[in-house]
C-alpha atoms as a PDB file:
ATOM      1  CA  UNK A   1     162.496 -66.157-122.602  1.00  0.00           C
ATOM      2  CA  UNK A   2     159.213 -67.360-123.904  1.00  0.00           C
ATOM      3  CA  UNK A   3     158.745 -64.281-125.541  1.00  0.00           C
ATOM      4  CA  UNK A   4     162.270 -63.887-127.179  1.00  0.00           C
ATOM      5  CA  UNK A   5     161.298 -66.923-128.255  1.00  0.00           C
ATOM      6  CA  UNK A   6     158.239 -66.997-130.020  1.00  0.00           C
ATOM      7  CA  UNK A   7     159.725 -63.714-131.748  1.00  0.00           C
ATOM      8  CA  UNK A   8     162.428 -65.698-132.863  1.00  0.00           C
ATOM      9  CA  UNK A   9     159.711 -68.080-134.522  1.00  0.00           C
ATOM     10  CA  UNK A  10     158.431 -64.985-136.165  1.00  0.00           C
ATOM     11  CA  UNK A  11     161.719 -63.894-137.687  1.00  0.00           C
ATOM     12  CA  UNK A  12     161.241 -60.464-135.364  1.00  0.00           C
ATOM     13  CA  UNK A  13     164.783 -60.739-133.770  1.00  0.00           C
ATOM     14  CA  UNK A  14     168.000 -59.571-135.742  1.00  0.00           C
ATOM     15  CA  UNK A  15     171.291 -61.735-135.895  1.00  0.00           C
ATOM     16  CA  UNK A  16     172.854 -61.902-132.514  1.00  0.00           C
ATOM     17  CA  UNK A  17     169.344 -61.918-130.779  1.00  0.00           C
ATOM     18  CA  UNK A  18     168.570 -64.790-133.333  1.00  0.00           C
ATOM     19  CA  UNK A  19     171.264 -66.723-132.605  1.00  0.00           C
ATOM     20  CA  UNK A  20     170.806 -66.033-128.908  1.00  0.00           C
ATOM     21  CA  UNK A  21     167.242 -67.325-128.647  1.00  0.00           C
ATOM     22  CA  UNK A  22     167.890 -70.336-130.787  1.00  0.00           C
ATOM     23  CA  UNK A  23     170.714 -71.221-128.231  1.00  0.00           C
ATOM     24  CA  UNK A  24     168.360 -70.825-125.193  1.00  0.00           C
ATOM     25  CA  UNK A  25     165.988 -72.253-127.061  1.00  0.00           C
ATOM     26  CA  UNK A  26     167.629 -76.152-127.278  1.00  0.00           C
ATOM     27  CA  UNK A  27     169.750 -75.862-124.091  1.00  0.00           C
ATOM     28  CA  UNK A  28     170.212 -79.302-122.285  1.00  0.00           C
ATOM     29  CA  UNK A  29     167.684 -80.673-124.432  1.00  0.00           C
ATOM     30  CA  UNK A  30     169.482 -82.851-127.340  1.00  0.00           C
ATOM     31  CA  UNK A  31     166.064 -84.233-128.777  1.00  0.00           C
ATOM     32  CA  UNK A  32     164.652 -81.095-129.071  1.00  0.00           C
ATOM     33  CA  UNK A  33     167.995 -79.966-130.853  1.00  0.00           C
ATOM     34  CA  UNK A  34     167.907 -82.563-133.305  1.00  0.00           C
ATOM     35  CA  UNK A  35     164.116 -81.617-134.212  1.00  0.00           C
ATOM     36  CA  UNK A  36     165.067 -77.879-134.742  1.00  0.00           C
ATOM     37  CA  UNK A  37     168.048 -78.371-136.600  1.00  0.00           C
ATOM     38  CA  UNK A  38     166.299 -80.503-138.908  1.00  0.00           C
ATOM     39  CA  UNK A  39     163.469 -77.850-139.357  1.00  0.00           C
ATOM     40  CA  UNK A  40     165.952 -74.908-139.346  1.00  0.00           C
ATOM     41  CA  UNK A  41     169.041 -73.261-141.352  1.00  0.00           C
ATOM     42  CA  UNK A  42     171.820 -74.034-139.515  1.00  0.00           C
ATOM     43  CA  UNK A  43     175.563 -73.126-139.871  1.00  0.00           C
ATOM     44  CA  UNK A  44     177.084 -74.425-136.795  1.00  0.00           C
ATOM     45  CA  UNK A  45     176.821 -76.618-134.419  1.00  0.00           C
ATOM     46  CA  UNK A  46     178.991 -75.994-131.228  1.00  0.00           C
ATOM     47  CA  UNK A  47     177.903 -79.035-128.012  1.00  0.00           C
ATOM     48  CA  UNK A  48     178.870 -79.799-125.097  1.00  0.00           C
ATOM     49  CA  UNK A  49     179.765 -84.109-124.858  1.00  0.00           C
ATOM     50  CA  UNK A  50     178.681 -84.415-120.935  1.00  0.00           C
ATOM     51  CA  UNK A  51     174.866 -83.449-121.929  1.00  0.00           C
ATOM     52  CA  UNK A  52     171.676 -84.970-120.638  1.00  0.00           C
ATOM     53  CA  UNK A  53     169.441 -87.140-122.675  1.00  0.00           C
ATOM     54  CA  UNK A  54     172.160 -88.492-124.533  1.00  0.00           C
ATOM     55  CA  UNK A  55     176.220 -87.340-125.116  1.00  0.00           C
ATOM     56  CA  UNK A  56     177.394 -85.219-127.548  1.00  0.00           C
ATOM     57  CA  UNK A  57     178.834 -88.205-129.412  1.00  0.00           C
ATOM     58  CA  UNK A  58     175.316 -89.852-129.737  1.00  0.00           C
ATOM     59  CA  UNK A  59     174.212 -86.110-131.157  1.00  0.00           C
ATOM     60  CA  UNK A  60     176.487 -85.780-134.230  1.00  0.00           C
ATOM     61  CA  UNK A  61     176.507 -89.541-135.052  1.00  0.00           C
ATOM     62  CA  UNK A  62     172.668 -88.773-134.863  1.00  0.00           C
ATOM     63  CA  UNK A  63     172.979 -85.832-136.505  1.00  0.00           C
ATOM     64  CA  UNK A  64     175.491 -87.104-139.688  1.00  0.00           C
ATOM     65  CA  UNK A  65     173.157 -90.021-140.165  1.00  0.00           C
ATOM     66  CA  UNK A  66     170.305 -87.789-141.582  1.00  0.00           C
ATOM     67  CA  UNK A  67     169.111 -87.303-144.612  1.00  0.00           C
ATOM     68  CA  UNK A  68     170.077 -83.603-145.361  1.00  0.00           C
ATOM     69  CA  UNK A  69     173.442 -83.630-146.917  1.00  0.00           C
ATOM     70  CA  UNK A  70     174.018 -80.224-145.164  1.00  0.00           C
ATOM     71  CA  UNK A  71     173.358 -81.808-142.007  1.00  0.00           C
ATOM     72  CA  UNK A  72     175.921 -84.583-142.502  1.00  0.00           C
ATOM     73  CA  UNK A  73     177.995 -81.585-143.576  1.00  0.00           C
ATOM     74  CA  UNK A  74     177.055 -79.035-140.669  1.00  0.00           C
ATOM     75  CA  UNK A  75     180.098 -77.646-139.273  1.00  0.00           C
ATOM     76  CA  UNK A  76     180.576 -79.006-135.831  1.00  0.00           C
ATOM     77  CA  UNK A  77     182.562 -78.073-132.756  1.00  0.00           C
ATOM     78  CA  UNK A  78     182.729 -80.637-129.227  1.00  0.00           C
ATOM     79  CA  UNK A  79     182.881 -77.838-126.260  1.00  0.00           C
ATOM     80  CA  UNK A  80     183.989 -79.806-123.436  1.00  0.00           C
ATOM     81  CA  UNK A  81     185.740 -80.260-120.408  1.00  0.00           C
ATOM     82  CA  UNK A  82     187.355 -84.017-121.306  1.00  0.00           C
ATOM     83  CA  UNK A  83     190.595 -82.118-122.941  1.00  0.00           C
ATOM     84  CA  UNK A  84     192.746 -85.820-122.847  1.00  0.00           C
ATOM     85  CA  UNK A  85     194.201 -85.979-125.914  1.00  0.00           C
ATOM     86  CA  UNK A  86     191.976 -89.700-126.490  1.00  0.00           C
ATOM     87  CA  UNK A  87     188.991 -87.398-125.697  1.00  0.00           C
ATOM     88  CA  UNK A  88     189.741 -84.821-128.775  1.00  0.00           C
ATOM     89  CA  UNK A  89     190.331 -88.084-131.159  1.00  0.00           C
ATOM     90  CA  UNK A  90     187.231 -89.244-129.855  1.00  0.00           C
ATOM     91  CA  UNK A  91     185.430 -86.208-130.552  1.00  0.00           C
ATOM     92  CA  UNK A  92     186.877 -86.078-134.589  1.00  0.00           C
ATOM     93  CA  UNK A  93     186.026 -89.273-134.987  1.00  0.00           C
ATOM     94  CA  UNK A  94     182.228 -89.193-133.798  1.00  0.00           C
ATOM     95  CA  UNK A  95     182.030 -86.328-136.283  1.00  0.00           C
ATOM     96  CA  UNK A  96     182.983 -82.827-135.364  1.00  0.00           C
ATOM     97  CA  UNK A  97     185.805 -81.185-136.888  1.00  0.00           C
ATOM     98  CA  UNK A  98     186.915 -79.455-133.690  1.00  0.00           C
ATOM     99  CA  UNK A  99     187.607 -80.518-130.216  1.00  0.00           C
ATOM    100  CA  UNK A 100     187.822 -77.154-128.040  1.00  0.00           C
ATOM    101  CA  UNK A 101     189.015 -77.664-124.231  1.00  0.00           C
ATOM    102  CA  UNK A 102     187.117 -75.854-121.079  1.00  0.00           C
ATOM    103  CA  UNK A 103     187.937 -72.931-119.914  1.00  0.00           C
ATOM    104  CA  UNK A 104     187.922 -71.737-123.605  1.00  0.00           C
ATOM    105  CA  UNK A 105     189.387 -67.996-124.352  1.00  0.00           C
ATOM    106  CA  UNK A 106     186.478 -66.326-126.609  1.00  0.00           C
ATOM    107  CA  UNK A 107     188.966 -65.379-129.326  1.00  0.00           C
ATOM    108  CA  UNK A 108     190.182 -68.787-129.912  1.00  0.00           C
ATOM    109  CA  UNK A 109     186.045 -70.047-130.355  1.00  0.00           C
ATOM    110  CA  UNK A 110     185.708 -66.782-132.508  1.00  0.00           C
ATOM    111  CA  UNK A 111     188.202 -68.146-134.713  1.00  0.00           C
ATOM    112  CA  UNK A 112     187.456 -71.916-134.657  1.00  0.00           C
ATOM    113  CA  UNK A 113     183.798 -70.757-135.954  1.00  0.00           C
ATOM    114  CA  UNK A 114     184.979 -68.413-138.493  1.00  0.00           C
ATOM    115  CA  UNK A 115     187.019 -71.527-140.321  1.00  0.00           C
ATOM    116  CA  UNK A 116     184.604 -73.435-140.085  1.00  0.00           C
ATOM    117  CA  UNK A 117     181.576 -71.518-141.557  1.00  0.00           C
ATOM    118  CA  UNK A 118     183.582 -68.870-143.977  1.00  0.00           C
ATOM    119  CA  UNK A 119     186.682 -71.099-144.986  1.00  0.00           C
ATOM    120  CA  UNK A 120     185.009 -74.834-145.506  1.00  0.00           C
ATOM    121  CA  UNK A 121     184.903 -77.436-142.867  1.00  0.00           C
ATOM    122  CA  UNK A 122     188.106 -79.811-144.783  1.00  0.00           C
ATOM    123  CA  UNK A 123     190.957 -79.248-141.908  1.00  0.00           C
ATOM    124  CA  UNK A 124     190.115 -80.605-138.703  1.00  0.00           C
ATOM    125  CA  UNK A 125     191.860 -79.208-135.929  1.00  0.00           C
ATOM    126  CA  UNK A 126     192.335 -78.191-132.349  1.00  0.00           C
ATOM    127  CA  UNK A 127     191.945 -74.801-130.894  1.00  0.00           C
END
């Protein structure tokens, strides 16, 4: 993993691979994922709310408070088991613009990412 990684650092890694390492890269660690998306060109965000460290409510209010008006812009998904219908209201409040419910079917993320990055982040929605 080191490896992948420091390649990734060195732009050596194509797409996938890119977005692969990057992923491994902030895993479970939220501070680390706020320094890296503040140093990096990022498109999505997709998190988890039961995280270590701090929630993923803490991480996009942290997140839409910077400076970057792309980051208080970044496309955002919550990827998480609480699938209440309080916890999705909670999750589009914090920040994200999609709340998508555990065990999620690959297509439907596929297609919550796609309107999100290529069609604007204006609707906010459910998957």
């Amino acid at each position: 993993m080191e490896e992948a990684l420091a390649q990734h650092r060195g732009g050596n890694l194509g797409g996938a691979e890119q977005i692969y390492a990057t992923i491994l890269e902030i895993d479970g660690r939220n501070a680390q994922a706020l320094t890296l998306i503040g140093q990096e060109d990022v498109n999505i965000l997709i998190s988890d709310i039961g995280m270590p460290e701090f929630d993923g409510y803490q991480l996009i209010r942290k997140i839409r408070a910077m400076h970057s008006s792309a980051l208080r812009n970044l496309p955002a998904i919550a990827l998480t088991a609480y699938a209440r219908a309080d916890d999705r209201q909670r999750a589009l409040l914090a920040g994200y613009q999609m709340h998508v419910s555990k065990p999620v079917e690959p297509r439907e993320l596929i297609a919550g990412i796609a309107s999100l990055v290529h069609l604007g982040t204006s609707s906010q929605g459910k998957l």
